[in-house]
Protein backbone atom coordinates (compact mmCIF):
# COMPACT_ATOMS: atom_id res chain seq x y z
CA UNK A 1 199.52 3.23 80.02
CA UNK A 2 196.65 0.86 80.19
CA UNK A 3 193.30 1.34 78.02
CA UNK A 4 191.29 -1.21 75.54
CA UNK A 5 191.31 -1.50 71.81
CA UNK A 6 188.02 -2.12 70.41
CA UNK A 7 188.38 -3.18 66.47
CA UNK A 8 185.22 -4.79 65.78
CA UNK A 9 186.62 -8.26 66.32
CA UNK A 10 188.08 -8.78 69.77
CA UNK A 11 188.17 -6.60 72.63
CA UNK A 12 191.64 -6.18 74.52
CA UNK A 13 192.47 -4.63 77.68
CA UNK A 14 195.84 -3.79 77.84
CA UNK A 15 198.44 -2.65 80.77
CA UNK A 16 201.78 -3.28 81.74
CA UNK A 17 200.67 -3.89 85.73
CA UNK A 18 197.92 -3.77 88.47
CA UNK A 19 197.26 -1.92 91.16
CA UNK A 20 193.37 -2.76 92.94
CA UNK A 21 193.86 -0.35 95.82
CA UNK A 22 191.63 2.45 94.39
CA UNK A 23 194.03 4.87 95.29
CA UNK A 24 195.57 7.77 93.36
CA UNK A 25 198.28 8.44 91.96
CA UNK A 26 198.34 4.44 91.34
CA UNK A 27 201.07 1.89 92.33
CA UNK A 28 202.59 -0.87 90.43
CA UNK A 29 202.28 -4.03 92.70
CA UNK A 30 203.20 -6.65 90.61
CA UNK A 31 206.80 -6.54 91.07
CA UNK A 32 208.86 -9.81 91.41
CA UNK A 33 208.80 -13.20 89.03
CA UNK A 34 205.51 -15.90 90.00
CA UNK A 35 203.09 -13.36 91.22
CA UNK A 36 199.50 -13.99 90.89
CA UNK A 37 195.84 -12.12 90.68
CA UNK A 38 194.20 -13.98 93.68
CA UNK A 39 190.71 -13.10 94.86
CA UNK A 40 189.75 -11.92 98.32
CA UNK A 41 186.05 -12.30 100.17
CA UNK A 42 187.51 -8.65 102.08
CA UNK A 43 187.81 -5.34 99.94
CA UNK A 44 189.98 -5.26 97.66
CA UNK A 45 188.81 -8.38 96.14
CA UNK A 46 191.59 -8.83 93.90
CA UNK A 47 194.93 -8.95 95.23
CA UNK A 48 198.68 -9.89 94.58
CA UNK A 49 200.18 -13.10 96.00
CA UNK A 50 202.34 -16.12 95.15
CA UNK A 51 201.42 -19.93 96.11
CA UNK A 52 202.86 -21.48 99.09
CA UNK A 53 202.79 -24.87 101.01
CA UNK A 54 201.66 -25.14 104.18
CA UNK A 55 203.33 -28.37 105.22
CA UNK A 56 206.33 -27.94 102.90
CA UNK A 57 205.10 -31.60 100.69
CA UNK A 58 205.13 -28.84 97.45
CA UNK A 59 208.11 -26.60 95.93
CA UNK A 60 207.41 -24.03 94.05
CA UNK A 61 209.94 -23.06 91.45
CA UNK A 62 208.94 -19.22 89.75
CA UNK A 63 210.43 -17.52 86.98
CA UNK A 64 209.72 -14.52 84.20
CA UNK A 65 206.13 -15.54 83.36
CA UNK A 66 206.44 -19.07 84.76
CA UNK A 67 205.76 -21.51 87.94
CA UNK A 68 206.61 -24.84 88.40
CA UNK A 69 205.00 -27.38 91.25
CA UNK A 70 206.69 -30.43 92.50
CA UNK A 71 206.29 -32.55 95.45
CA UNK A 72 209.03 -32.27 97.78
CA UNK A 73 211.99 -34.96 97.77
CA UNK A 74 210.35 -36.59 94.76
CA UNK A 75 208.96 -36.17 91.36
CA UNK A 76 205.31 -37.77 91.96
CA UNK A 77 202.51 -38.11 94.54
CA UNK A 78 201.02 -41.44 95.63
CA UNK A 79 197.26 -41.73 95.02
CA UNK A 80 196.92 -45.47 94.96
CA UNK A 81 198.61 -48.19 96.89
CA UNK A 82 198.49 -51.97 95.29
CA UNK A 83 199.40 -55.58 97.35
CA UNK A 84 199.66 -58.83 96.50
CA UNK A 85 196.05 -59.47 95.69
CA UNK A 86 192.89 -56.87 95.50
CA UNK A 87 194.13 -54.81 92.81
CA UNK A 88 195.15 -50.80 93.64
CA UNK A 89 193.17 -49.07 96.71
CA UNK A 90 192.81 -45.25 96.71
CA UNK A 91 192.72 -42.93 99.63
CA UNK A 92 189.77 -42.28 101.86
CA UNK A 93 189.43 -39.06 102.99
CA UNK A 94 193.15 -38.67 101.79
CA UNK A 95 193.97 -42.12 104.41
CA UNK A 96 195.00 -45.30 103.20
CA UNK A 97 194.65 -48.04 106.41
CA UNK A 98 197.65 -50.44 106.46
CA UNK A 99 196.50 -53.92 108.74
CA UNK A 100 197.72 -57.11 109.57
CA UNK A 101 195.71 -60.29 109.05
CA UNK A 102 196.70 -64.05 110.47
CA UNK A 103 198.99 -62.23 112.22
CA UNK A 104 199.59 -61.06 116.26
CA UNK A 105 201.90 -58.13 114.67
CA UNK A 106 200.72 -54.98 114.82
CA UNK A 107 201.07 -51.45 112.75
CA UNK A 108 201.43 -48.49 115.22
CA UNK A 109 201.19 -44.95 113.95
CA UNK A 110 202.67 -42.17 115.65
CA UNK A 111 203.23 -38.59 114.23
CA UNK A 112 204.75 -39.24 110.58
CA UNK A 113 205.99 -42.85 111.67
CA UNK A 114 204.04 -46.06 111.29
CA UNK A 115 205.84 -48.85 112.95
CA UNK A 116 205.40 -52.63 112.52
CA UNK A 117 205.27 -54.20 115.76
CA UNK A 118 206.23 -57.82 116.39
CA UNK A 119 206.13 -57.94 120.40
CA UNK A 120 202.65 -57.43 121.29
CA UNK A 121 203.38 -57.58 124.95
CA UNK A 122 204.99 -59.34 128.05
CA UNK A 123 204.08 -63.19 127.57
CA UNK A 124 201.96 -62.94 125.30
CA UNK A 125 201.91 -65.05 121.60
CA UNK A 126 203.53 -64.53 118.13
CA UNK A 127 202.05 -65.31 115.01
CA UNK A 128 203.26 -64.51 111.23
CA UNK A 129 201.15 -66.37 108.64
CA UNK A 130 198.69 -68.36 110.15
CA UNK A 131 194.99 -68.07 111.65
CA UNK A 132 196.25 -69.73 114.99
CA UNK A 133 194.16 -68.54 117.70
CA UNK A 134 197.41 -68.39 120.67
CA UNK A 135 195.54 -68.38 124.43
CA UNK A 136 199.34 -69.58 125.78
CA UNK A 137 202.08 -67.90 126.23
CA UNK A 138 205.30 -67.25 124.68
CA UNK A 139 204.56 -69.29 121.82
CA UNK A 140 205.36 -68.41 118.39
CA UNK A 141 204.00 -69.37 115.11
CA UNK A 142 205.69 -68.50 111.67
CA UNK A 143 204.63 -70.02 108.16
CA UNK A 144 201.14 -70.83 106.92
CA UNK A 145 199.04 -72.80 109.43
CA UNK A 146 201.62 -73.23 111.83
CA UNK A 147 200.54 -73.45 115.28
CA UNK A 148 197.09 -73.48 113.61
CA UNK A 149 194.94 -75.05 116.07
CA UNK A 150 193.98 -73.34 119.49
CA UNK A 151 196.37 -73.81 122.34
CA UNK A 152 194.80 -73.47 125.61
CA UNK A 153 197.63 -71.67 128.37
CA UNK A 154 200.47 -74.15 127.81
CA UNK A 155 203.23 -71.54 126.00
CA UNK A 156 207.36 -72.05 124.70
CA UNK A 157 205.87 -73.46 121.40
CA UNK A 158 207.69 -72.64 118.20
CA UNK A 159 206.41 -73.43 114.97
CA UNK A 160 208.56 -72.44 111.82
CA UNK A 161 207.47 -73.66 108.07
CA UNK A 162 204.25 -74.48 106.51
CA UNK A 163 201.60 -76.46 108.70
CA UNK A 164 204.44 -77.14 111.65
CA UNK A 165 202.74 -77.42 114.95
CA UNK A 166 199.25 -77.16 113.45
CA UNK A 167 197.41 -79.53 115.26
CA UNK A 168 198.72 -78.71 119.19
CA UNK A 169 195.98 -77.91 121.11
CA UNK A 170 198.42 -79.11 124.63
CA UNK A 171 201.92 -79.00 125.83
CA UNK A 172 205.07 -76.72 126.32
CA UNK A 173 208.47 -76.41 125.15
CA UNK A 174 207.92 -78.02 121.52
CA UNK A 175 209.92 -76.70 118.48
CA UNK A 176 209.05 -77.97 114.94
CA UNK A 177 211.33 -76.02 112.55
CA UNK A 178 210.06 -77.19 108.50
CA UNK A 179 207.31 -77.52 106.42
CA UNK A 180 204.77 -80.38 108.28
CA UNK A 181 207.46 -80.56 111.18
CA UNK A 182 206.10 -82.12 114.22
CA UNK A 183 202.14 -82.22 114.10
CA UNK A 184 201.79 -83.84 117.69
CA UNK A 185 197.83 -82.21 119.15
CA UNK A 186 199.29 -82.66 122.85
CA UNK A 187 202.74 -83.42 124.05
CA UNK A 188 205.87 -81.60 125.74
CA UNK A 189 209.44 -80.90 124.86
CA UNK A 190 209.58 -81.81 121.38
CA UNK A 191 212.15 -80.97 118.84
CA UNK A 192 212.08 -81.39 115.24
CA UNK A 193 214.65 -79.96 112.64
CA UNK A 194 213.62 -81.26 108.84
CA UNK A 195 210.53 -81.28 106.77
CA UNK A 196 207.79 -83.72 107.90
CA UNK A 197 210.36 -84.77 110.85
CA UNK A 198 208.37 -86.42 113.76
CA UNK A 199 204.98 -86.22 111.74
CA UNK A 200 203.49 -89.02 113.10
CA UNK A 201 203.82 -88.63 116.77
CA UNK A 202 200.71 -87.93 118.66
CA UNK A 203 201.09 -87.37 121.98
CA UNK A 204 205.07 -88.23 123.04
CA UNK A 205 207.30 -86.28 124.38
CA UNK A 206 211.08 -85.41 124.98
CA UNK A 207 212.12 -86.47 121.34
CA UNK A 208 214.14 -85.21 119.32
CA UNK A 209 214.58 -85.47 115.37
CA UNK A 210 217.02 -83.50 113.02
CA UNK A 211 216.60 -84.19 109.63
CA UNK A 212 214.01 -84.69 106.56
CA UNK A 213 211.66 -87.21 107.21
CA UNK A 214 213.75 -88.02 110.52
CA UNK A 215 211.61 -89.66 113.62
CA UNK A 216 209.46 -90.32 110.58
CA UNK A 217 208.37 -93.89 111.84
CA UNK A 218 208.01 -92.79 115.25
CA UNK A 219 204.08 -92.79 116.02
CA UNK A 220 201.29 -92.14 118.66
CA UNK A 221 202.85 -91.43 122.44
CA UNK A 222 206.52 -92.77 121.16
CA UNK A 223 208.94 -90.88 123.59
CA UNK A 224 212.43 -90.42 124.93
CA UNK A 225 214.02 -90.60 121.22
CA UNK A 226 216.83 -89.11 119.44
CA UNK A 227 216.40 -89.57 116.02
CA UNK A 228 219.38 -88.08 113.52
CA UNK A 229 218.99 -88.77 109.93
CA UNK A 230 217.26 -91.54 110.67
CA UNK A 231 213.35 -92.29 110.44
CA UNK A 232 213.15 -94.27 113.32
CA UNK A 233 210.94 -97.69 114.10
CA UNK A 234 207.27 -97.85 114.76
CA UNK A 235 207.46 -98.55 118.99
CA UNK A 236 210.95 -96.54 119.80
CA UNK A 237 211.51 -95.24 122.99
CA UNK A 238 214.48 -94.18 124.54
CA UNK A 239 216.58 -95.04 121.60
CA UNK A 240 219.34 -93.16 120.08
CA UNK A 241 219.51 -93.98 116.01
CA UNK A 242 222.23 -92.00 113.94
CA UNK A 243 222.14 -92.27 110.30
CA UNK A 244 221.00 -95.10 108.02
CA UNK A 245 222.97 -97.86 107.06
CA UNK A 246 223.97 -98.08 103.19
CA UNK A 247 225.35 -96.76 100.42
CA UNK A 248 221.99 -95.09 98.88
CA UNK A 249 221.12 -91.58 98.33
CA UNK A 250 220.64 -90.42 102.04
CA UNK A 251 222.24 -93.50 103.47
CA UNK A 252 225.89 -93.86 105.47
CA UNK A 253 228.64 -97.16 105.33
CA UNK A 254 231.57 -95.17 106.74
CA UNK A 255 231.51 -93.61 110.61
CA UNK A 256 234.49 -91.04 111.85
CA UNK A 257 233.69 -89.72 115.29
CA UNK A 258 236.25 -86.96 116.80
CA UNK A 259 237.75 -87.01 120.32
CA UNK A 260 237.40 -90.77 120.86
CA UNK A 261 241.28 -91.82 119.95
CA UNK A 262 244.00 -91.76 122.18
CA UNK A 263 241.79 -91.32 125.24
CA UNK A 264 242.09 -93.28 128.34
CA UNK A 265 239.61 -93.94 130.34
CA UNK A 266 239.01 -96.01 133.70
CA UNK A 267 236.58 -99.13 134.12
CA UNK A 268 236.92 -99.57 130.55
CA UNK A 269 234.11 -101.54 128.89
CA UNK A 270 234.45 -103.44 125.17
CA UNK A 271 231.52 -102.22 122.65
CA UNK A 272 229.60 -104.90 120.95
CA UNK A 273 227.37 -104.46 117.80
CA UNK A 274 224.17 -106.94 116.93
CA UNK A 275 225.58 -107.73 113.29
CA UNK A 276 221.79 -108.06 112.04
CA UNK A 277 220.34 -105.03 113.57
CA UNK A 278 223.73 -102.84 114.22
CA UNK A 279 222.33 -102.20 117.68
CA UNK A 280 225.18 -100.95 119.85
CA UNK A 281 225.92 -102.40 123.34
CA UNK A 282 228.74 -102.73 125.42
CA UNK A 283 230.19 -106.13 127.41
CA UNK A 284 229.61 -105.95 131.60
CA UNK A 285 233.33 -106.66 131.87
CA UNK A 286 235.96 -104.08 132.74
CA UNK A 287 238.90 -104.62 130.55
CA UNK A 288 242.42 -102.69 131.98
CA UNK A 289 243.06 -98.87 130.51
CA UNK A 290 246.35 -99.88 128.82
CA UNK A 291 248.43 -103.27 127.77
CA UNK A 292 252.22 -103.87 127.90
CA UNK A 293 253.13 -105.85 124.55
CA UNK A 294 252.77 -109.74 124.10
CA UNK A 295 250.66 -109.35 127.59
CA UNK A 296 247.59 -111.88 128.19
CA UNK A 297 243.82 -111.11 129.50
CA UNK A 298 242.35 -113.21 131.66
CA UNK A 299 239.07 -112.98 134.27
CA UNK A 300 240.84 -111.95 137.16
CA UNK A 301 237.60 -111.99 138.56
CA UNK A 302 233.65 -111.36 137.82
CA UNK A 303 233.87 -109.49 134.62
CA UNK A 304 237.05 -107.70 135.87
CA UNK A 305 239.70 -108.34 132.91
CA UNK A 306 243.33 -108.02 133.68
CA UNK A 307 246.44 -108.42 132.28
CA UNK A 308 248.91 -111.31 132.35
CA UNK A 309 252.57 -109.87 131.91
CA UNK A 310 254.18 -111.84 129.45
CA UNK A 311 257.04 -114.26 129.70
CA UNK A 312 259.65 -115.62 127.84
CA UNK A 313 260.18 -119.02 126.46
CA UNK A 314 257.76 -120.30 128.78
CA UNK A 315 254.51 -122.33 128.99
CA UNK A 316 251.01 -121.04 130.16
CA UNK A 317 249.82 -123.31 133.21
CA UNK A 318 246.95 -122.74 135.64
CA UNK A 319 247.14 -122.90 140.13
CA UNK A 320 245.26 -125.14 142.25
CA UNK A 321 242.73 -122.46 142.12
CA UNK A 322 242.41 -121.77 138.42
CA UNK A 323 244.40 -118.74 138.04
CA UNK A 324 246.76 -118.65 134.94
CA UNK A 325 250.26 -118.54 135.55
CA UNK A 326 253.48 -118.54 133.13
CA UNK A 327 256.37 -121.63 134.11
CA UNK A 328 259.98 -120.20 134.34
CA UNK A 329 261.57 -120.13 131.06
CA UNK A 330 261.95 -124.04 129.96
CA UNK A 331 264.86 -125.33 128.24
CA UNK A 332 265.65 -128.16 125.78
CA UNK A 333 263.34 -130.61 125.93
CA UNK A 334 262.11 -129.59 128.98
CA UNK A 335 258.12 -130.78 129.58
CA UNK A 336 255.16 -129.08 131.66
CA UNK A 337 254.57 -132.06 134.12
CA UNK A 338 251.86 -132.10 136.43
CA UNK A 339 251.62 -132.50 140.62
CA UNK A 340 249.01 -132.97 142.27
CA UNK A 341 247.40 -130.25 143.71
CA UNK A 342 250.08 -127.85 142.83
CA UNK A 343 251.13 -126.06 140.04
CA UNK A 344 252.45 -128.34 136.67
CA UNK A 345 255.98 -127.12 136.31
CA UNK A 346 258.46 -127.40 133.72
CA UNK A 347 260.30 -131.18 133.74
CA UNK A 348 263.12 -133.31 132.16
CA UNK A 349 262.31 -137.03 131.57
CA UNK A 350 265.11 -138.96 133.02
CA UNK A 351 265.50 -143.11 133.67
CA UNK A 352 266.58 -144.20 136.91
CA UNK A 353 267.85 -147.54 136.38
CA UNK A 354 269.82 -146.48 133.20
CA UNK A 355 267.89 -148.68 130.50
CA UNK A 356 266.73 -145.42 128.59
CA UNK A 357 268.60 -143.23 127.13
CA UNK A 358 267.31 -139.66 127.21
CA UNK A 359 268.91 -136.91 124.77
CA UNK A 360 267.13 -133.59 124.10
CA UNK A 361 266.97 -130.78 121.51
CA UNK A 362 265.82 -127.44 120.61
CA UNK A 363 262.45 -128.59 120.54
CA UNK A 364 262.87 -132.75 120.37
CA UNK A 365 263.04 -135.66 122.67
CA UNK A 366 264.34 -138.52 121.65
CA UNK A 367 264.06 -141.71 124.35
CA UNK A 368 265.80 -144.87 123.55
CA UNK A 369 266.84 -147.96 125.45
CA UNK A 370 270.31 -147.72 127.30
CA UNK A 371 272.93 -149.09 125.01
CA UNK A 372 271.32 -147.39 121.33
CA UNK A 373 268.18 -150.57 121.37
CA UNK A 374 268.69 -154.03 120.40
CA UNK A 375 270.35 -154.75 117.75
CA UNK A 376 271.50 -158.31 115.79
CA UNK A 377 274.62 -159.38 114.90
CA UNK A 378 276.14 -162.12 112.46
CA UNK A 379 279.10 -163.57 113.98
CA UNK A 380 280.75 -165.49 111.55
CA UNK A 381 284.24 -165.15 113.42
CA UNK A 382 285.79 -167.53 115.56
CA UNK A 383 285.62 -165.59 118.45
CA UNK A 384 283.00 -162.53 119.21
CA UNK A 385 282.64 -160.90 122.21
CA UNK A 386 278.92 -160.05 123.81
CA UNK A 387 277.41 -156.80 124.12
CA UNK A 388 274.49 -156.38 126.37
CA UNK A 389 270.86 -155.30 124.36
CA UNK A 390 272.20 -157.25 121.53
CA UNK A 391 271.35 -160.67 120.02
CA UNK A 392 273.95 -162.51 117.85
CA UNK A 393 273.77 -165.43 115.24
CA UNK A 394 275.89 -167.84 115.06
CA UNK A 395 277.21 -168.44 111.49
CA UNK A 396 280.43 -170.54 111.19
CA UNK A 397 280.81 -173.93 110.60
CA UNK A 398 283.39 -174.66 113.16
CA UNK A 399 281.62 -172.58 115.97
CA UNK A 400 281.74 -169.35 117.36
CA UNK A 401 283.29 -168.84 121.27
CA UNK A 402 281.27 -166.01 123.19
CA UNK A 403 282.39 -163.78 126.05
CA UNK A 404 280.62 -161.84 128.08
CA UNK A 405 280.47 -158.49 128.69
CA UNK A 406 282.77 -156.93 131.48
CA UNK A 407 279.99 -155.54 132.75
CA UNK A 408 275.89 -154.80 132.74
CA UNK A 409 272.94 -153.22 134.36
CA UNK A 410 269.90 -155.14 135.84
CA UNK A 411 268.03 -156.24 133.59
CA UNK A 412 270.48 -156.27 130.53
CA UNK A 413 269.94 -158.93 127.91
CA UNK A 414 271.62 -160.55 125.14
CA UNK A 415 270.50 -163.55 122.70
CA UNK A 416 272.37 -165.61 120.56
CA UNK A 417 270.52 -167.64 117.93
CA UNK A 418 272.15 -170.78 116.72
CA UNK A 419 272.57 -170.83 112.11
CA UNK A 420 275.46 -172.80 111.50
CA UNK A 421 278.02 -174.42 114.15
CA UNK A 422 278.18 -174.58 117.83
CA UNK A 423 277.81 -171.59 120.22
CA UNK A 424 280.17 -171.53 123.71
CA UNK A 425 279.51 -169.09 125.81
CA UNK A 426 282.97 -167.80 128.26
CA UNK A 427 282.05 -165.93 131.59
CA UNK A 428 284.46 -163.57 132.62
CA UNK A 429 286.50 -163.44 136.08
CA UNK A 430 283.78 -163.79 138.69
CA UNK A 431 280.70 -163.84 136.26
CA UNK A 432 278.46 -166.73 136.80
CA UNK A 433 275.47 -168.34 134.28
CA UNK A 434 272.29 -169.88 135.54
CA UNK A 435 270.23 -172.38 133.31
CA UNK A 436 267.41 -173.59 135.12
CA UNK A 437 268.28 -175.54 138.57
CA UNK A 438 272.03 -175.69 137.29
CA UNK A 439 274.92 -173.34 138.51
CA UNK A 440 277.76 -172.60 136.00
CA UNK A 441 280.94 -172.66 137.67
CA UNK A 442 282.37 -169.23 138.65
CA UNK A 443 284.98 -167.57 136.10
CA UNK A 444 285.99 -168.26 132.99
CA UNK A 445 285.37 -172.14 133.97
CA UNK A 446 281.85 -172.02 134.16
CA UNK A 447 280.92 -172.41 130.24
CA UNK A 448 277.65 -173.36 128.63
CA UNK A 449 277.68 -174.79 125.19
CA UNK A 450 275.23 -176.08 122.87
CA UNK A 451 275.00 -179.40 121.85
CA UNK A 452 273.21 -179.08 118.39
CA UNK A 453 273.29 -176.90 115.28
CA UNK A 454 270.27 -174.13 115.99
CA UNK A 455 270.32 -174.54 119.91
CA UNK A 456 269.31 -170.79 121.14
CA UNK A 457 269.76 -169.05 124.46
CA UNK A 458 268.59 -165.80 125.93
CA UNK A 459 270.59 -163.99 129.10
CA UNK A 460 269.55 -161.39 131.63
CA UNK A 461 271.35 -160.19 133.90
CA UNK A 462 270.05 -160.08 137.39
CA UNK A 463 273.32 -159.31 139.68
CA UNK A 464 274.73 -155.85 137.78
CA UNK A 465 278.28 -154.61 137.83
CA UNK A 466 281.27 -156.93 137.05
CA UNK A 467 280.25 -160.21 139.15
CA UNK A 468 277.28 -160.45 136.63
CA UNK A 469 275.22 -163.13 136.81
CA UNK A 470 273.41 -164.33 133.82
CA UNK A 471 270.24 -166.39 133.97
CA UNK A 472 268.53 -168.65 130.47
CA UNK A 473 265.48 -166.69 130.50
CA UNK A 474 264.39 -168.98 127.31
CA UNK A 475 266.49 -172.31 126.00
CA UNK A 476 266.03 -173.95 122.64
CA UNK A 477 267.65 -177.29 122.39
CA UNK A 478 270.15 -178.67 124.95
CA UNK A 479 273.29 -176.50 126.14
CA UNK A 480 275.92 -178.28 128.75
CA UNK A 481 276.61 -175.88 131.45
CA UNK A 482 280.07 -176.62 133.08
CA UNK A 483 279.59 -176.24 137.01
């Protein structure tokens, strides 16, 4: 039962539940855990109710005497939101705006989703970062300042890094991918991979540049280029320049390049390099796709190279025309003699009257006159008999009787020098010696002698064969020729 206690110090109404209805008998209506006394503008004016959410963002959690609010799917509500820079914003009217700024993306909203949207529409511009004002189309600009400056309706521009593309105001189809990357203002089909790669072009186009710094040299309308690692010279165009040459930081001295060995190709051309500048070239020439061993090239015509098969043991001569030519295979002391008009052909050196003697070996020729060259004799016998290509001095006191050789070749000689004694000098059977106007008799008959110690006589021959016939080509003293 409900009533009030009045003490003198505080006044308490007490009861153990409510009932507002004004009816009778009256009716508990507080009756379950989390209940509250909530007023009403409409009779009664104080009723029973619990609290509720109307968009489900708050559970309520009730108990004996208790209630407990929490935001749904979390433990706190957002009431500010902070970025990079500005310090925390609250909500206006309970809204927070979310934007985009240097930027062609755009925030969407719809229903409990806000959506970031990076394709603004059909051929139209991108840009992330940068305060480019895009009138092309289909160009794209990511990184601060890139694509910077306003492009009037050429489009296909990429810029990607800090300040790449910045200053294009003209041109298509130009990618700059790093920070300062290509800052042509008007130019077409450019591509540049590499921090501050093709910076200093200005209006060329159709280069290319991958690298830091590469096509870095490269400068005003410079064009047609392909620039790897390499920075390039002031006044390129259409020039291909791969790495730099050295051993530095950056630098190459080695080169391997794939899928060039063991290929064959046709009209084969040799490469050349300019040893000061290690510019690359190639001869006009076409050199033949393979070679047997030991095989020759030679001009087979204008700058068409071909191949000379190769021969054995022989020597390399040239046609009437020019045209190289192997001999057959030569032999021992064989020779490449020459003909007129004709091809030189391997030789042998022979004599045709006999007076040299030829013999050959691997590699040598020896020549030497018929009969092993003159040689002297001291004839200190009684008797001595005469060899042709010989000379003989007479050395004996009592004389020295000569015959004649059987036989001898035109032209033979033989010279006997007097020393000491007389010298006779015996034909043989049908031989015959001449001195001066006189005739020796024919045969062993026909003797000339000299008549004083030192007389000297020299014989040729000029009948050959056994009926030689000897004539004084040079008498010293007086010899007696018996006739």
């Amino acid at each position: 039962m409900g009533g009030f206690a009045n003490d003198g110090a505080d006044d308490v109404m007490y009861a153990d539940n409510v009932d507002f209805s004004g009816n009778s008998p009256e009716t508990k209506t507080v009756t379950t855990n989390g209940q509250l006394l909530i007023g009403s503008t409409a009779a009664p004016n104080i009723r029973v109710g619990a609290l509720g959410s109307s968009d489900g963002s708050i559970t309520w959690t009730v108990g004996a005497g208790t209630i407990t609010g929490q935001v749904t799917g979390g433990t706190t509500s957002v009431l500010t939101l902070t970025g990079n820079s500005g310090g925390a914003i609250s909500p206006t009217a309970g809204n927070i705006n979310i934007v985009t700024a240097n930027s062609t993306a755009t925030l969407v909203g719809s229903g409990s989703t806000l959506t970031l949207d990076f394709n603004p529409g059909f051929n139209t511009s991108l840009i992330l970062g940068s305060p480019g004002s895009l009138v092309g189309t289909l160009n794209s600009g990511f990184g601060v300042n890139s694509l910077a400056a306003s492009l009037n309706t050429s489009g296909t521009n990429s810029g990607f890094g800090a300040n790449s593309l910045n200053a294009l105001t003209s041109g298509q189809a130009n990618s700059g991918f790093g920070a300062n990357a290509l800052l042509l203002s008007n130019g077409s089909s450019n591509t540049a991979c590499g921090v501050s790669s093709l910076d200093q072009i200005t209006t060329g186009s159709n280069n290319t540049a991958l690298g830091n710094d590469a096509g870095g040299n490269l400068t005003l309308a410079n064009s047609s280029n392909i620039m790897i690692k390499n920075a390039g010279t002031a006044g390129d165009n259409n020039t291909i320049r791969i790495g730099t040459q050295g051993s530095g930081a950056g630098q190459q001295n080695q080169c391997f390049i794939a899928g060039i060995a063991g290929i064959s190709n046709s009209n084969n051309t040799l490469v050349t390099q300019n040893s000061s500048t290690a510019q690359l070239g190639a001869t006009t020439s076409t050199y033949p796709n393979t070679n047997a061993i030991s095989t020759l090239l030679y001009a087979s015509s204008a700058n068409v190279m071909a191949a000379l098969p190769t021969a054995n043991s022989a020597s390399l001569v040239t046609n009437s025309t020019g045209v190289p030519a192997w001999t057959a295979s030569m032999t021992n002391g064989q020779m490449v003699i020459g003909s007129t008009g004709a091809t030189p052909v391997p030789g042998t050196i022979t004599s045709t009257g006999g007076t040299i003697t030829v013999s050959t070996g691997a590699g040598t020729l020896n020549l030497e006159v018929a009969g092993g060259g003159f040689t002297w004799v001291d004839a200190t016998s009684s008797t001595q008999a005469l060899a042709v290509e010989t000379g003989y001095v007479t050395n004996r006191g009592a004389g020295v009787t000569y015959t004649l050789p059987a036989t001898a070749t035109l032209g033979s000689i033989i010279k006997i020098v007097g020393k000491l004694g007389l010298a006779t000098i015996t034909p043989n059977a049908n031989q015959q010696i001449l001195i001066g106007s006189s005739s020796g008799a024919v045969g062993v008959t026909g003797t000339a002698v000299a008549n004083n110690v030192g007389d000297c006589i020299e014989l040729i021959a000029i009948t050959a064969g056994a009926s030689t016939v000897w004539r004084a080509d040079s008498v010293v003293g007086t010899w007696t020729l018996t006739t």
